[in-house]
C-alpha atoms as a PDB file:
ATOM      1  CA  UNK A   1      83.365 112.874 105.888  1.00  0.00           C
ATOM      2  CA  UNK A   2      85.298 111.670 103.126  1.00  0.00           C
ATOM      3  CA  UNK A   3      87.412 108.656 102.756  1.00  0.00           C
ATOM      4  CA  UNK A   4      90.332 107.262 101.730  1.00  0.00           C
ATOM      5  CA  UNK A   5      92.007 103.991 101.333  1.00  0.00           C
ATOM      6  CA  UNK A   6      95.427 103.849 101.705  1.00  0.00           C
ATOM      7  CA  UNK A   7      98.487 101.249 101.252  1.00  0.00           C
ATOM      8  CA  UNK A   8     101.336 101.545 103.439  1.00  0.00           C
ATOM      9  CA  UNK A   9     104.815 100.028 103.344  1.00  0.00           C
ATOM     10  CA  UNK A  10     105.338  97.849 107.322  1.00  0.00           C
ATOM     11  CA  UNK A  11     107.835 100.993 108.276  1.00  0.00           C
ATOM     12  CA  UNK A  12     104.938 103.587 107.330  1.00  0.00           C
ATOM     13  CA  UNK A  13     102.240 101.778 109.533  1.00  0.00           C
ATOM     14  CA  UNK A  14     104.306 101.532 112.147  1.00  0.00           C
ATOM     15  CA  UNK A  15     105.186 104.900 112.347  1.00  0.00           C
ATOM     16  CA  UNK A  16     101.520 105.893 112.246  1.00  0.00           C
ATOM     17  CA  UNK A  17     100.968 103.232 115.032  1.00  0.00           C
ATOM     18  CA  UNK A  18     103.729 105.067 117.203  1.00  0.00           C
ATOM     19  CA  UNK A  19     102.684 108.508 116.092  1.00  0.00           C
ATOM     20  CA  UNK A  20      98.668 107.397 117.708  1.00  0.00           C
ATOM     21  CA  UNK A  21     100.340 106.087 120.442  1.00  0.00           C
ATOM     22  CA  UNK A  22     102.830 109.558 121.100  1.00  0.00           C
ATOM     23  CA  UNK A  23      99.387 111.609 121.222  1.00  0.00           C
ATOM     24  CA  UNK A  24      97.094 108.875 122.668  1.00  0.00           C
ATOM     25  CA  UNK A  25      95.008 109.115 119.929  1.00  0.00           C
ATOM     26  CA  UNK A  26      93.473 106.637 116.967  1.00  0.00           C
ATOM     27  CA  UNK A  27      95.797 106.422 113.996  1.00  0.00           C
ATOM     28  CA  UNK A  28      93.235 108.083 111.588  1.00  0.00           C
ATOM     29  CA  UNK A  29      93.593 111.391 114.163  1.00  0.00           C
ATOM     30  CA  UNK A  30      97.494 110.809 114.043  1.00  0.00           C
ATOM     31  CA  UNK A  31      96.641 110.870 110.004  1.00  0.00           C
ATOM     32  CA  UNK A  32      94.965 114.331 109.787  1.00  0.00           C
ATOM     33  CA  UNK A  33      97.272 115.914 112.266  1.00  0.00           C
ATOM     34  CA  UNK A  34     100.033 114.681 110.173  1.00  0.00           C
ATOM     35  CA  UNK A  35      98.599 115.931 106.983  1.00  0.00           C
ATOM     36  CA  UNK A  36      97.399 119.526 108.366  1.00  0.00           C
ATOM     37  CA  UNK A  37     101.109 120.067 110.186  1.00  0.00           C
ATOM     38  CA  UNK A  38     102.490 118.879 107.046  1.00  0.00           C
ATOM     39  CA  UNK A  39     100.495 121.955 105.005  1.00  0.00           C
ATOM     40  CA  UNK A  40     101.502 124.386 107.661  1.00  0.00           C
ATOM     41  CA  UNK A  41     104.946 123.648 106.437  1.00  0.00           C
ATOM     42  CA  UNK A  42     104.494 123.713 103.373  1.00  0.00           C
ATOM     43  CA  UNK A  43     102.853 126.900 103.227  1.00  0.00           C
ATOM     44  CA  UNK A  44     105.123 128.120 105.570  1.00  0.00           C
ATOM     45  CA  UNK A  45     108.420 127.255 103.554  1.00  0.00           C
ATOM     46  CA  UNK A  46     106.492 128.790 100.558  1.00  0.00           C
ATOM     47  CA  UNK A  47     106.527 132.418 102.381  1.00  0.00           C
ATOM     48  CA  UNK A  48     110.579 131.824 103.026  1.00  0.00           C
ATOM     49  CA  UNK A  49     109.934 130.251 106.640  1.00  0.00           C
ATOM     50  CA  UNK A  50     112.157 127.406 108.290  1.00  0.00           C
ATOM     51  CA  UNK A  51     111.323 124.441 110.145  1.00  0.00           C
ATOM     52  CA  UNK A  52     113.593 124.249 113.075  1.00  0.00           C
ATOM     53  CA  UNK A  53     113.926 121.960 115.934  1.00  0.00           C
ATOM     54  CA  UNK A  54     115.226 123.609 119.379  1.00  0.00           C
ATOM     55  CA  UNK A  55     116.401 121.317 122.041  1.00  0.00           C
ATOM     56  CA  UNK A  56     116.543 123.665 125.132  1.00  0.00           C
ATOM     57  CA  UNK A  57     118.380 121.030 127.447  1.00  0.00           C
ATOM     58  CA  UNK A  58     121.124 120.380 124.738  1.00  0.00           C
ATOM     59  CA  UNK A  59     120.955 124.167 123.633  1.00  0.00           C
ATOM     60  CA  UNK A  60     121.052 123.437 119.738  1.00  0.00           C
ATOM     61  CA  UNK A  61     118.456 124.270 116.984  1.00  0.00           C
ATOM     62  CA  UNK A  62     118.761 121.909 113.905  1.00  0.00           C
ATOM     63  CA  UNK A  63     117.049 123.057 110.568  1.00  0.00           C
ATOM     64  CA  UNK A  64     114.848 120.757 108.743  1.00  0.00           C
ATOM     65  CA  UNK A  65     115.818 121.112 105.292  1.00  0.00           C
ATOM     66  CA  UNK A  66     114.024 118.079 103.414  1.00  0.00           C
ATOM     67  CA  UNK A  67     110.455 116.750 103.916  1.00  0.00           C
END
């Protein structure tokens, strides 16, 4: 497996610490699911698709416009 070396600003880390934690995971895993829901997006928005958040209890759908 390849790898990488990587410097991260204190905000970064921690969100990769919380993001391990969120999926009781390592933060390497919380890495590569990161990156491969980040190409689904992308390749996604590419074909004209939208990233939306639905919050069922609340009833409203917000559109993520910006990654």
């Amino acid at each position: 497996m390849p790898r990488i070396t990587v410097d991260f600003s204190d905000d970064a880390f921690e969100a990769v610490e919380d993001i391990a934690k969120e999926l009781s995971t390592t933060k390497a895993e919380a890495l590569r699911k990161s990156i491969a829901l980040m190409r689904y997006v992308a390749k996604e928005r590419k074909k004209g698709g939208k990233l939306v958040i639905e919050d069922p209890k609340e009833n409203t759908k917000k559109e993520i416009v910006q990654l």
